[in-house]
N, C-alpha and C. Protein backbone atom coordinates (compact mmCIF):
# COMPACT_ATOMS: atom_id res chain seq x y z
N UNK A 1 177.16 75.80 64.74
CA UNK A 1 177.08 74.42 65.17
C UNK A 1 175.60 74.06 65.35
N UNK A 2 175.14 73.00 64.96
CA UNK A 2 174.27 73.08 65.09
C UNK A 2 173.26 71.74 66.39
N UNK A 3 172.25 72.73 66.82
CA UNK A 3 171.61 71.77 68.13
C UNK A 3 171.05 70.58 67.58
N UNK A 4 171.00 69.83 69.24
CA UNK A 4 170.79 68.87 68.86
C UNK A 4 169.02 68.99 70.41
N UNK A 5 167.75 68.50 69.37
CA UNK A 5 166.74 68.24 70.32
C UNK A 5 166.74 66.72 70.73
N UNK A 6 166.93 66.91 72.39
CA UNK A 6 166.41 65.64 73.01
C UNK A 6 165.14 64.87 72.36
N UNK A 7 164.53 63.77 72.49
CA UNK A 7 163.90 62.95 72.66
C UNK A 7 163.23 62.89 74.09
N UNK A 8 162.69 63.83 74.40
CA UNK A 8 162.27 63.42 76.25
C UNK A 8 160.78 63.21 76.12
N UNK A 9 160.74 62.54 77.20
CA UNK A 9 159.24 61.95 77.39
C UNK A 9 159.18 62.55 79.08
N UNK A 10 157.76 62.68 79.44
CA UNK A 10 157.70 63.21 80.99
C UNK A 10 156.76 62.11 81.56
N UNK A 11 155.43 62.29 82.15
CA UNK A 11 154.75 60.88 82.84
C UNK A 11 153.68 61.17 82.17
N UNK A 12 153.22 62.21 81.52
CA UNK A 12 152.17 62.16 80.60
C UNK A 12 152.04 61.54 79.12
N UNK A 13 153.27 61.45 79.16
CA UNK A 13 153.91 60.54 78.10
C UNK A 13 153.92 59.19 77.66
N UNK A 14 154.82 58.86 79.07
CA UNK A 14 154.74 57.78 79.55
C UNK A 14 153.60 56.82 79.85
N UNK A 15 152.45 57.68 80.19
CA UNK A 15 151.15 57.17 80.79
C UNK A 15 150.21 57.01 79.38
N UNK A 16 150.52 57.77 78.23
CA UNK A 16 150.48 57.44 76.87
C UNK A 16 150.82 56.21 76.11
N UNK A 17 152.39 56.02 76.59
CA UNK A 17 152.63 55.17 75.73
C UNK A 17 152.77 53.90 76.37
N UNK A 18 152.22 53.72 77.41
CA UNK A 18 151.62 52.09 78.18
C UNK A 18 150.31 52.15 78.34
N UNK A 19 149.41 53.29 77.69
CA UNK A 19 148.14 53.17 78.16
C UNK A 19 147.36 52.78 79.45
N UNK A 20 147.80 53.56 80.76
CA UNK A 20 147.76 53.78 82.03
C UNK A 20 147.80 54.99 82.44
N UNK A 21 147.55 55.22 83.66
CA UNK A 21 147.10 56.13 83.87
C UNK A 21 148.43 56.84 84.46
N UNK A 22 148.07 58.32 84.83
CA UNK A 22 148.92 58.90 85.27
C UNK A 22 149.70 58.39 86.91
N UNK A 23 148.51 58.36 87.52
CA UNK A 23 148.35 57.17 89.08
C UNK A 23 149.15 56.05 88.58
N UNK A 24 149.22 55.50 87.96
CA UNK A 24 150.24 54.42 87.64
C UNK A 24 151.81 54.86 87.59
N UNK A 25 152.05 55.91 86.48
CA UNK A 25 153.09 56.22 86.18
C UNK A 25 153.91 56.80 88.00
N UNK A 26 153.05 57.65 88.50
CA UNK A 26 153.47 58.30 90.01
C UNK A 26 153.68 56.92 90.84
N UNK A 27 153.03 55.90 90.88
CA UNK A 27 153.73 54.74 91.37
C UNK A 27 154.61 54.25 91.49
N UNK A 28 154.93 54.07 89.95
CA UNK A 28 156.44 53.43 89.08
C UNK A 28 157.20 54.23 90.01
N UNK A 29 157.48 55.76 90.01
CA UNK A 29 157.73 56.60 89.92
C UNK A 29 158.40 56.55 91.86
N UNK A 30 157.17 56.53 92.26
CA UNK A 30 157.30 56.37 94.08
C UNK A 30 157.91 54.74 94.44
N UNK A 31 157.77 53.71 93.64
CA UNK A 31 157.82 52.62 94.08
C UNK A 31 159.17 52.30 93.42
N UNK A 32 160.06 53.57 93.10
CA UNK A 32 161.19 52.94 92.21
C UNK A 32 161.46 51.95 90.84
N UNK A 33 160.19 51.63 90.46
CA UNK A 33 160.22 51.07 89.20
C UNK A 33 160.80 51.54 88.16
N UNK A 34 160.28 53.04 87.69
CA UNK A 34 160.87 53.48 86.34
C UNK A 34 162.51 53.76 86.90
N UNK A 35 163.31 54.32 85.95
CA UNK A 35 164.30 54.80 86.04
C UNK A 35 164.34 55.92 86.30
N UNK A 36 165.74 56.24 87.12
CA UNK A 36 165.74 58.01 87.93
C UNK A 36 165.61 58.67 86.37
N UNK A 37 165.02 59.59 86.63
CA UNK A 37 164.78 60.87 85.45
C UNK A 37 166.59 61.50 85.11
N UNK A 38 166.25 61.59 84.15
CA UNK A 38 167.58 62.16 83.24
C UNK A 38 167.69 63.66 83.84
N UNK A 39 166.43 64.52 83.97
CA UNK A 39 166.24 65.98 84.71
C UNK A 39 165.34 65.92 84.90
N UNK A 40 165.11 67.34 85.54
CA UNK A 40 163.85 67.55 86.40
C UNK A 40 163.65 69.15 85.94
N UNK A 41 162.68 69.42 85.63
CA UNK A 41 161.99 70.56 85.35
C UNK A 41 161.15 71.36 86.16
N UNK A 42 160.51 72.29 86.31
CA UNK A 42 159.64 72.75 87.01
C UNK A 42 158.06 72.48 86.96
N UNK A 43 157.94 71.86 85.90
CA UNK A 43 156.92 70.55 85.86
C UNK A 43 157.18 69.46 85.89
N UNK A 44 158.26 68.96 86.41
CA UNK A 44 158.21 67.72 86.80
C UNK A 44 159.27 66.78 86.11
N UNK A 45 159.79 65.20 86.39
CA UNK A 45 160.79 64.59 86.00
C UNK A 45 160.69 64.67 84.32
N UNK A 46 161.98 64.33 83.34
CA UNK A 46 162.11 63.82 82.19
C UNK A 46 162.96 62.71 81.71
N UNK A 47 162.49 61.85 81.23
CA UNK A 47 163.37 60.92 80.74
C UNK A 47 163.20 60.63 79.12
N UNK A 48 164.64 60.66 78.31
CA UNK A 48 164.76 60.29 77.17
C UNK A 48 163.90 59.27 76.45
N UNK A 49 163.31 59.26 75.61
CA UNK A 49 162.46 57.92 75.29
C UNK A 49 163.05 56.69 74.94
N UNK A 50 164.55 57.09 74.62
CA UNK A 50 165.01 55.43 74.71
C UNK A 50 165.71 54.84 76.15
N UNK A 51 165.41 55.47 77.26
CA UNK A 51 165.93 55.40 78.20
C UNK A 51 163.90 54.44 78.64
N UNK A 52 162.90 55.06 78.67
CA UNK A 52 162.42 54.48 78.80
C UNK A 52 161.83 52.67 78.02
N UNK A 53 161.85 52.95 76.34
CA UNK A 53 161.67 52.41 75.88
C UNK A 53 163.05 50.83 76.27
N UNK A 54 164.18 51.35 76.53
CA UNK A 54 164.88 50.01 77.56
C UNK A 54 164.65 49.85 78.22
N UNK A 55 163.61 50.51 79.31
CA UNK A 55 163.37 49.70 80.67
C UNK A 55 162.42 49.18 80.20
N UNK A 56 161.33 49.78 79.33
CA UNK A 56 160.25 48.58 79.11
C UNK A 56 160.43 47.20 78.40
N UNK A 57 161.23 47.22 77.86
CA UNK A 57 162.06 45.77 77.22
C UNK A 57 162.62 45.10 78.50
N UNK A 58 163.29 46.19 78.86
CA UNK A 58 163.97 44.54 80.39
C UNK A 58 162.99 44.71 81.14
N UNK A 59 161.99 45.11 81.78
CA UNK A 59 160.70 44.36 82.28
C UNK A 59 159.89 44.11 81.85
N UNK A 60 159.69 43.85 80.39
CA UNK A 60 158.51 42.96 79.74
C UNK A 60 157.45 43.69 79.49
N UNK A 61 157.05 44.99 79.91
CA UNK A 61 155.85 46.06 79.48
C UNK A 61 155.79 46.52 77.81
N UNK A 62 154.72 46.13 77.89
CA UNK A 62 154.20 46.54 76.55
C UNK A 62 153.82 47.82 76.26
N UNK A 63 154.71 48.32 74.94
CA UNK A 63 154.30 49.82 74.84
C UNK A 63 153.22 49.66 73.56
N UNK A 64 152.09 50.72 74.02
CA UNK A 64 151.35 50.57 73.31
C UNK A 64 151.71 51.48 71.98
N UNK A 65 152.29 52.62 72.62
CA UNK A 65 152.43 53.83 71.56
C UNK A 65 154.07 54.01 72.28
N UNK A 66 154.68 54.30 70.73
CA UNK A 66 156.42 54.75 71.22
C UNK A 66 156.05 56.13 71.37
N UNK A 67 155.22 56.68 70.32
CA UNK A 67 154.87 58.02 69.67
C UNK A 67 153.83 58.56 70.33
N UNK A 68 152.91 58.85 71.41
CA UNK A 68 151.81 59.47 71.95
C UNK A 68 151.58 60.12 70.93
N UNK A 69 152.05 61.09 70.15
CA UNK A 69 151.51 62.05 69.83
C UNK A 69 150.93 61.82 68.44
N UNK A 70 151.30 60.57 67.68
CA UNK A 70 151.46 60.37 66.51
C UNK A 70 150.59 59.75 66.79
């Protein structure tokens, strides 16, 4: 059978693909803005990238990069 790889993004990611800083993202993050994380790792929250990429559509944030890495 074969796997299937997530799509996850973490806040370094995130802080990539709005072009902000990490201090921003820990905001979102403390101030309830982003969405609860899908899991949590031992480095820290993850969320799917289309889980983020819908919250940035229903609040109007502009992603600069979908792709950080690209």
């Amino acid at each position: 059978m074969p796997r299937t790889i997530l799509d996850v993004v973490g806040p370094k990611e995130i802080s990539e693909m709005f072009s902000v800083t990490r201090v921003t993202v820990d905001t979102w993050r403390r101030e309830g803005t982003l969405p609860d994380p899908e899991a949590r790792l031992s480095r820290g929250p993850l969320w799917r990238r289309t889980t983020i990429l819908r919250w940035a559509d229903a609040t109007g944030r502009a992603v600069i990069k979908v792709r950080p890495d690209a």
